[in-house]
Each structure stands twice: as C-alpha cells, then as structure tokens.
N, C-alpha and C. Protein backbone atom coordinates (compact mmCIF):
# COMPACT_ATOMS: atom_id res chain seq x y z
N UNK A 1 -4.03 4.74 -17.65
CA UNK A 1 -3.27 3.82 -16.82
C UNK A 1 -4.10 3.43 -15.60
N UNK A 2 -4.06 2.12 -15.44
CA UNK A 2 -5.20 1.61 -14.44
C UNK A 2 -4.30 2.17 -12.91
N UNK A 3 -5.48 2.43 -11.90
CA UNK A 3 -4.89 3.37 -10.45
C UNK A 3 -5.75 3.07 -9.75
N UNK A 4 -5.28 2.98 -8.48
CA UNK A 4 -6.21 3.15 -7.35
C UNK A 4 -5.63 4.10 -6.19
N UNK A 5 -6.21 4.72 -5.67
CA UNK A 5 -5.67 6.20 -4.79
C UNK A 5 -6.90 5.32 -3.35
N UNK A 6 -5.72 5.67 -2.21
CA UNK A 6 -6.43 5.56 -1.12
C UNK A 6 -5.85 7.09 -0.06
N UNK A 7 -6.88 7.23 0.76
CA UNK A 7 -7.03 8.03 1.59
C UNK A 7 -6.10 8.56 2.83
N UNK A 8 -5.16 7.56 3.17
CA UNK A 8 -4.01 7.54 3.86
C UNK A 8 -2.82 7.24 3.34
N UNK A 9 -1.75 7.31 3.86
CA UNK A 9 -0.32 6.44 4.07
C UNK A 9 -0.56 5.19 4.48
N UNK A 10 0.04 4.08 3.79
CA UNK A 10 0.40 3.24 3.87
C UNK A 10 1.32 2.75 4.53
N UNK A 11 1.67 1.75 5.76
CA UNK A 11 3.25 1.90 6.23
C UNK A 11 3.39 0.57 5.67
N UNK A 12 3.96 0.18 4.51
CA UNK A 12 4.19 -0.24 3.76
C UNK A 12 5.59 -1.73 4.62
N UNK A 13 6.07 -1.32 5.49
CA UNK A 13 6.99 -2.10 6.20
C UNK A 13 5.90 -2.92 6.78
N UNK A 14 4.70 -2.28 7.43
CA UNK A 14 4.01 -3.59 8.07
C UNK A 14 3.40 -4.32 7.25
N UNK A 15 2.84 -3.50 6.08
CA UNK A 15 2.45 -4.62 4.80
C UNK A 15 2.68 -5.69 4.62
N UNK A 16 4.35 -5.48 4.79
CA UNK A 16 5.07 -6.55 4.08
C UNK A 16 5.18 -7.31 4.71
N UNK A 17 5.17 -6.90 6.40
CA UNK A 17 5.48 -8.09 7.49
C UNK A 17 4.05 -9.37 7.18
N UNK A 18 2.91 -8.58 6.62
CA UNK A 18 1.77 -9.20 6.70
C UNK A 18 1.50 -10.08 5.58
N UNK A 19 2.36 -9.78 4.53
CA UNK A 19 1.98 -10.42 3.36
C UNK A 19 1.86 -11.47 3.07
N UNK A 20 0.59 -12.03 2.52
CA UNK A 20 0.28 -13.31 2.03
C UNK A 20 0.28 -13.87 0.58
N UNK A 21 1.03 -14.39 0.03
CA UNK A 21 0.98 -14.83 -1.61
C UNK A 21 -0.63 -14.60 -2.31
N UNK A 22 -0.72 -14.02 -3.35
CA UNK A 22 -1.94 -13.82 -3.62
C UNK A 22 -1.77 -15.26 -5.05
N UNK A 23 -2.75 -16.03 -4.85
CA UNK A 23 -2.94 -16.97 -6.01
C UNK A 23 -4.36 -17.26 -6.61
N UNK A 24 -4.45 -16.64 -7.57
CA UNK A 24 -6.03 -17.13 -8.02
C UNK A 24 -5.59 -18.11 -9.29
N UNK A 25 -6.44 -19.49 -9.22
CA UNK A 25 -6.28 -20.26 -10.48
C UNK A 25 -7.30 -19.96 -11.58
N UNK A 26 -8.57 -19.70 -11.50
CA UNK A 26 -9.65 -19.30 -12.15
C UNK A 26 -10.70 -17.74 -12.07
N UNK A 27 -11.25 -17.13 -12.99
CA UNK A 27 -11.14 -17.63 -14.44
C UNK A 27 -9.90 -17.26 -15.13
N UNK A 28 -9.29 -16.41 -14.41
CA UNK A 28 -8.15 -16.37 -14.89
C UNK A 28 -6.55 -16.13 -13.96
N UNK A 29 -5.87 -16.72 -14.23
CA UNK A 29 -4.32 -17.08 -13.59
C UNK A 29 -3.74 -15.90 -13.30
N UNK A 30 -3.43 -15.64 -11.44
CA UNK A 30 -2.59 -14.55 -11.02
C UNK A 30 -2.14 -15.11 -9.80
N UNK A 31 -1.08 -14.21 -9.95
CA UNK A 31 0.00 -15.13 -9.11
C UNK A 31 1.34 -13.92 -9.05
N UNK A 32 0.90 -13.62 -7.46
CA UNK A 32 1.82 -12.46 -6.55
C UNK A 32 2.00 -13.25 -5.06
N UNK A 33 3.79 -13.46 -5.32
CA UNK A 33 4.33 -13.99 -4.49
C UNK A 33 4.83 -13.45 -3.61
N UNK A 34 5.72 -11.84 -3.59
CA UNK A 34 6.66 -11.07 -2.83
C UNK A 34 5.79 -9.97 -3.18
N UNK A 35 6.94 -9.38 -2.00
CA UNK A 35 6.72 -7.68 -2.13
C UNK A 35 8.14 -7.66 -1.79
N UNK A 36 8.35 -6.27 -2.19
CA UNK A 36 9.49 -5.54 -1.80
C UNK A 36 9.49 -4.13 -1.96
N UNK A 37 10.06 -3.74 -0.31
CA UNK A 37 9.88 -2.40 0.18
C UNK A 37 11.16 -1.47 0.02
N UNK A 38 10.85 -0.31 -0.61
CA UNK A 38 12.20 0.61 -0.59
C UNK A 38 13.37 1.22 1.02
N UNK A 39 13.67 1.36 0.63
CA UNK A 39 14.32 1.03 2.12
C UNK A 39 13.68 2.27 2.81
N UNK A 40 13.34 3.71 2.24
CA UNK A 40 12.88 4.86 3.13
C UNK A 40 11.28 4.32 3.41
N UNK A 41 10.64 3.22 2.66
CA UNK A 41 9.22 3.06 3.10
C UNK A 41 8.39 3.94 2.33
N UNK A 42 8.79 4.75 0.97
CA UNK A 42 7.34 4.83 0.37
C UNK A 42 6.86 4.19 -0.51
N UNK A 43 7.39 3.44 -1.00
CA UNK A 43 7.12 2.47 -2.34
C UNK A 43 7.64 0.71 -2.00
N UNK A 44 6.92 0.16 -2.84
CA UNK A 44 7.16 -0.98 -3.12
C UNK A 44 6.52 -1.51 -4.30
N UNK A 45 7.34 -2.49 -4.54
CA UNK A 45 7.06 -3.21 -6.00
C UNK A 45 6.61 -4.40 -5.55
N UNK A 46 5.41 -5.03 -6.36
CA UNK A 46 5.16 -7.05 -6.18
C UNK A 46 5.06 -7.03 -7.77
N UNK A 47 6.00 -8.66 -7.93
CA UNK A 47 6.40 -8.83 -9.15
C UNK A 47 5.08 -9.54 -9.12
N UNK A 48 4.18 -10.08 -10.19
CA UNK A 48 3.26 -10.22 -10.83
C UNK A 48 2.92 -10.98 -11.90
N UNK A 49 2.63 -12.32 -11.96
CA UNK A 49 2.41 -13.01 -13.67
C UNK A 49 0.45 -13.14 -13.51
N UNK A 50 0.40 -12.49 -14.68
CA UNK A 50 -0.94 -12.92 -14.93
C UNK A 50 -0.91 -13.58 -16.33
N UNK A 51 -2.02 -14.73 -16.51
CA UNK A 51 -2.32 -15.61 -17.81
C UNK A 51 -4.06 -15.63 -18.07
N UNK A 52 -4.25 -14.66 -19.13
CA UNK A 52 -5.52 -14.45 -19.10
C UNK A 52 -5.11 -14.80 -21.13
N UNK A 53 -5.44 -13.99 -22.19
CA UNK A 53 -4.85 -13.96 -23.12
C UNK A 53 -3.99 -14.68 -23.96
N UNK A 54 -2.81 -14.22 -22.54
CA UNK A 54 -1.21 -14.47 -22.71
C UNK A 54 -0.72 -14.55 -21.34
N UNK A 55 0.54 -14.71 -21.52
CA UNK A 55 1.07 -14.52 -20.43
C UNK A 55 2.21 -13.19 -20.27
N UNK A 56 1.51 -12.56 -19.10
CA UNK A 56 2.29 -11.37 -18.64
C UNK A 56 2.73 -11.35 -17.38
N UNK A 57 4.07 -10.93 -16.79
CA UNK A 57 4.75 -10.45 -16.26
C UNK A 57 5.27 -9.01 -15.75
N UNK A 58 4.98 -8.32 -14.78
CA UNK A 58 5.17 -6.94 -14.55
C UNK A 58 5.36 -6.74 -13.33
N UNK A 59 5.74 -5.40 -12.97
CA UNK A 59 5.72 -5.01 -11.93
C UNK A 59 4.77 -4.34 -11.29
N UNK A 60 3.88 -4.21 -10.23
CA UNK A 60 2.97 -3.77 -9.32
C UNK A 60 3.62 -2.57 -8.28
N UNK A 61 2.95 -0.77 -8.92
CA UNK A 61 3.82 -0.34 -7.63
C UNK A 61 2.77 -0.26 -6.37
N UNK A 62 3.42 0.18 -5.07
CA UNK A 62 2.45 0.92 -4.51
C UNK A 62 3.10 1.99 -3.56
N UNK A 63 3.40 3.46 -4.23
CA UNK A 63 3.34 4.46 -3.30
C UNK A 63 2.61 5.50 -2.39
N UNK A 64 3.42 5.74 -1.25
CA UNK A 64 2.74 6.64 -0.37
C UNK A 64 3.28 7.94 -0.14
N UNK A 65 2.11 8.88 0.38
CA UNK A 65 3.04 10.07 0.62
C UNK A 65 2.64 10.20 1.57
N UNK A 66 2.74 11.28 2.65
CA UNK A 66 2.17 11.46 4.07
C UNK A 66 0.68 11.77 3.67
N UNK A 67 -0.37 11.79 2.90
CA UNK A 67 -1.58 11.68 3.05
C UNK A 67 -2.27 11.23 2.12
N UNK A 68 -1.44 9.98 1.38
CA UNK A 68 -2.46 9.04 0.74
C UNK A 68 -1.35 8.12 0.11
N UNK A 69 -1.91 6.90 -0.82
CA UNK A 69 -1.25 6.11 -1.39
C UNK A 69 -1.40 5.39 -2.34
N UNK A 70 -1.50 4.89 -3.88
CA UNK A 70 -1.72 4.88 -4.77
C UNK A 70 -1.22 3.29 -5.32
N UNK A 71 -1.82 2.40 -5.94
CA UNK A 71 -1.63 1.70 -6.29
C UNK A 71 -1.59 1.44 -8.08
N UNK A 72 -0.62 1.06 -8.98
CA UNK A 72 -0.12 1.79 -10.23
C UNK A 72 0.74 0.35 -10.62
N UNK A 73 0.22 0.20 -12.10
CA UNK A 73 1.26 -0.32 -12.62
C UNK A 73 2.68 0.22 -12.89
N UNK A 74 3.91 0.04 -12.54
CA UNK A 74 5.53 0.46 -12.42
C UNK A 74 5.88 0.76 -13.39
N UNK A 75 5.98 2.05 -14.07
CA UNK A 75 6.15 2.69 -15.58
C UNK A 75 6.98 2.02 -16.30
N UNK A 76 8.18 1.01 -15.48
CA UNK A 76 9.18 0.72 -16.18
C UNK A 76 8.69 -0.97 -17.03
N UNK A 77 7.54 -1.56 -16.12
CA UNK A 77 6.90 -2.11 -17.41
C UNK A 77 5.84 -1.72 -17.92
N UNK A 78 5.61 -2.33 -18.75
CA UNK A 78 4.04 -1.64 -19.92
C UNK A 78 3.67 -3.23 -19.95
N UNK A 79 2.67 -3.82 -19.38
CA UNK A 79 1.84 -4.75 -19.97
C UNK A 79 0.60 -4.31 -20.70
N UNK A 80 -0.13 -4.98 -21.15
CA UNK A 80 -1.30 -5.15 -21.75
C UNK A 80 -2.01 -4.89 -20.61
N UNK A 81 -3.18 -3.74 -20.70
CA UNK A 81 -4.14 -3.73 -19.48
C UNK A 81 -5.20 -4.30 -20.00
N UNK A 82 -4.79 -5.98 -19.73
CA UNK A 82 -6.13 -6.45 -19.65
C UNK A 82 -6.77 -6.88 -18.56
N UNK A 83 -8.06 -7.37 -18.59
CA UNK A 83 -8.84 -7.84 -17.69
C UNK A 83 -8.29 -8.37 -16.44
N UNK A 84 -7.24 -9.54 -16.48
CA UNK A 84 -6.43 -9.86 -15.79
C UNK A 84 -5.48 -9.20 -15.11
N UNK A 85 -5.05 -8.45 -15.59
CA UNK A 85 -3.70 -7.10 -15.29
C UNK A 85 -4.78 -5.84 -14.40
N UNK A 86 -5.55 -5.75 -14.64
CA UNK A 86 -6.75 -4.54 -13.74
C UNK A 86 -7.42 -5.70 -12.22
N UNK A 87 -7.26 -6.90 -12.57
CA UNK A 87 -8.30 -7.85 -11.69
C UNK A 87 -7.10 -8.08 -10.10
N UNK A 88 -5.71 -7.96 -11.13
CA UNK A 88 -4.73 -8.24 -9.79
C UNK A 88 -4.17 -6.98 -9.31
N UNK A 89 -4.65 -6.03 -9.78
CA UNK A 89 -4.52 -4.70 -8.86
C UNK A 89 -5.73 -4.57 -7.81
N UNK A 90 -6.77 -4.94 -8.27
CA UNK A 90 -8.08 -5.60 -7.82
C UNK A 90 -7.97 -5.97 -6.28
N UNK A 91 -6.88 -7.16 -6.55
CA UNK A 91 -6.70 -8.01 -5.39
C UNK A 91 -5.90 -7.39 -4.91
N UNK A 92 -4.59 -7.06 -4.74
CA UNK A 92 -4.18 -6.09 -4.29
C UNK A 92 -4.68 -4.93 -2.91
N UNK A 93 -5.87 -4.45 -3.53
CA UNK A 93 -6.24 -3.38 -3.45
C UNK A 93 -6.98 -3.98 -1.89
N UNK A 94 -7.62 -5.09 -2.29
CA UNK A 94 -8.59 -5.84 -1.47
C UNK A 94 -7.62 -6.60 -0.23
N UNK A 95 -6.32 -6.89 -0.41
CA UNK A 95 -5.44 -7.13 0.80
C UNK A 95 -5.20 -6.23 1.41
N UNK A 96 -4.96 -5.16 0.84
CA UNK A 96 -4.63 -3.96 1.58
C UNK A 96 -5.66 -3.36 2.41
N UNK A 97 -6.79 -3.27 2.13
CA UNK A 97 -8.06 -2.67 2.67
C UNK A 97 -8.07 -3.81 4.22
N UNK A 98 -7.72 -5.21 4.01
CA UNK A 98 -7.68 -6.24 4.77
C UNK A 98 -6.48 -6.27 5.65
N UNK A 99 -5.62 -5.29 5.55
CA UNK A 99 -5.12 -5.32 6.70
C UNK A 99 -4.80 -3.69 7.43
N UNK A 100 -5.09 -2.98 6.78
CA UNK A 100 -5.44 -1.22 7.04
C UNK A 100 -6.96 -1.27 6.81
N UNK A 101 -7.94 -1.91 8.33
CA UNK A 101 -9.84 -1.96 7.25
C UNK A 101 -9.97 -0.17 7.41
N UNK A 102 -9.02 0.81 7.84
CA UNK A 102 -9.57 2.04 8.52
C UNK A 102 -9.29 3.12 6.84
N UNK A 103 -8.75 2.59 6.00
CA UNK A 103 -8.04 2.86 4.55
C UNK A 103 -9.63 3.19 3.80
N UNK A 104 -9.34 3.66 2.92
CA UNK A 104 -10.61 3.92 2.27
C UNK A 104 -10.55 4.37 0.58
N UNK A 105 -10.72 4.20 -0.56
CA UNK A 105 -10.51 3.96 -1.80
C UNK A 105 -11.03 5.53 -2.10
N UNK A 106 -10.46 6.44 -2.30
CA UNK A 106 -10.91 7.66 -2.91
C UNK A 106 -10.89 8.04 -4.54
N UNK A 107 -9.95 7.23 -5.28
CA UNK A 107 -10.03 7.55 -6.35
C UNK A 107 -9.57 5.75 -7.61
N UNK A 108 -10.32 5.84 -8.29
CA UNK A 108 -9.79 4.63 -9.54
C UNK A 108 -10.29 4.68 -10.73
N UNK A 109 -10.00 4.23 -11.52
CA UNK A 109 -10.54 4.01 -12.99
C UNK A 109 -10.72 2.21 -13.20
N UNK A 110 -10.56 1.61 -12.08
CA UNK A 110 -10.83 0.23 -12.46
C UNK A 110 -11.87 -0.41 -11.14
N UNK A 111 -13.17 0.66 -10.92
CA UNK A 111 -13.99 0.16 -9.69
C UNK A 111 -14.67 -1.21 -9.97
N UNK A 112 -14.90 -1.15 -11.10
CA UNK A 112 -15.77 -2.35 -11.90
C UNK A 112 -14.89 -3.76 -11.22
N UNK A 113 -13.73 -3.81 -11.11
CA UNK A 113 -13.06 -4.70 -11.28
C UNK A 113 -12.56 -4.88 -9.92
N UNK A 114 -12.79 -4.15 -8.68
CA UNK A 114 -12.69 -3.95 -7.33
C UNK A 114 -14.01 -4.39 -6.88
N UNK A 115 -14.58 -3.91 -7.40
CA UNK A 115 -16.58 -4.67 -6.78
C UNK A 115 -16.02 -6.40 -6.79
N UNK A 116 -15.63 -6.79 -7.96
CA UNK A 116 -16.06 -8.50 -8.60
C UNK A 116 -14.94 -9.36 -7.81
N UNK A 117 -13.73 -8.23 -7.16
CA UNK A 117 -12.61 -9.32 -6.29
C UNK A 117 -13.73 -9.85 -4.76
N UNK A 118 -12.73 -11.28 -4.35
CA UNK A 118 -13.54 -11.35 -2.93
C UNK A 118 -12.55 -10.80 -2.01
C-alpha cells in the first residue's frame, strides 16, 4: 500500500485553512479539490479523481499522532495503484512539506514518484 510517514504532527486544521485545489492536466489528470478534517484533528480525507488508464476516484487519508503523520490511501477505498494514484499522493506530500517546510519525509515506498512532483 503506497505511504508516506513524516516526522511530526500535522495540525491538520491549519492545513485546511491553507488549502489550495491541487489540479494537474498533464501527463496525467488529477484533481483534489477539498479536504476535510475530523473534528478531534487527527485525520482527514481529500476526495481525489485521477485519469491516467481509467478513471479513478478515492479517498486520500492523512493521519497524525503526537509524533508523526502519515499519508495513505483510505482503506475504505481500494483503487488501482497506479502511476497516477502514487503521483497524487506525490503532490500531496509536496503541499504539505510547502506549508510545514520544518516537516521532513522519514519513511515511503513511493520516493520515485516524490522526486518527479514540482
């Protein structure tokens, strides 16, 4: 299961205050509009269509605990991990670093695909 683990907590409320629609048209179609935060602040979901293949739809989680925070596709869907589906955790990963720059990536199985985001 594609993951990314960072080094802190996340406060996930200012995230959201910060959030910017993520839209890439090329080479392949992603498109993250919202977030939404649990009301205690460790998790949140961004709903997600990527069109690489096919077209998929899922949920994006991202929880925290008091000393780190993890970014995970939402068990309750199963897409296809393709290229596209690893590229917008990618981006993701790369907003977040952009507005916490003090955050730091300690653990993933999809680095390949974190190098190639801008």
């Amino acid at each position: 299961m594609p993951h990314i683990v960072f080094d802190k907590k996340i406060d996930l409320f200012h995230l959201s205050k910060n959030f910017i629609p993520i839209f890439q048209k090329t080479p392949i179609l992603i498109k993250i509009q919202s977030i939404y935060v649990e009301q205690n602040g460790y998790s949140a979901l961004l709903p997600t269509i990527v069109i690489d293949k096919s077209h998929q739809e899922f949920l994006i989680e991202i929880s925290t605990t008091e000393v780190k925070s993890t970014i995970r596709l939402y068990p309750g869907t199963d897409p296809e991990k393709t290229d596209g589906v690893k590229t917008s955790m990618a981006l993701i990963s790369k907003f977040l670093i952009k507005i916490f720059p003090d955050v730091k990536i300690i653990r993933s199985n999809i680095y390949e695909f974190i190098e190639k985001v801008n």
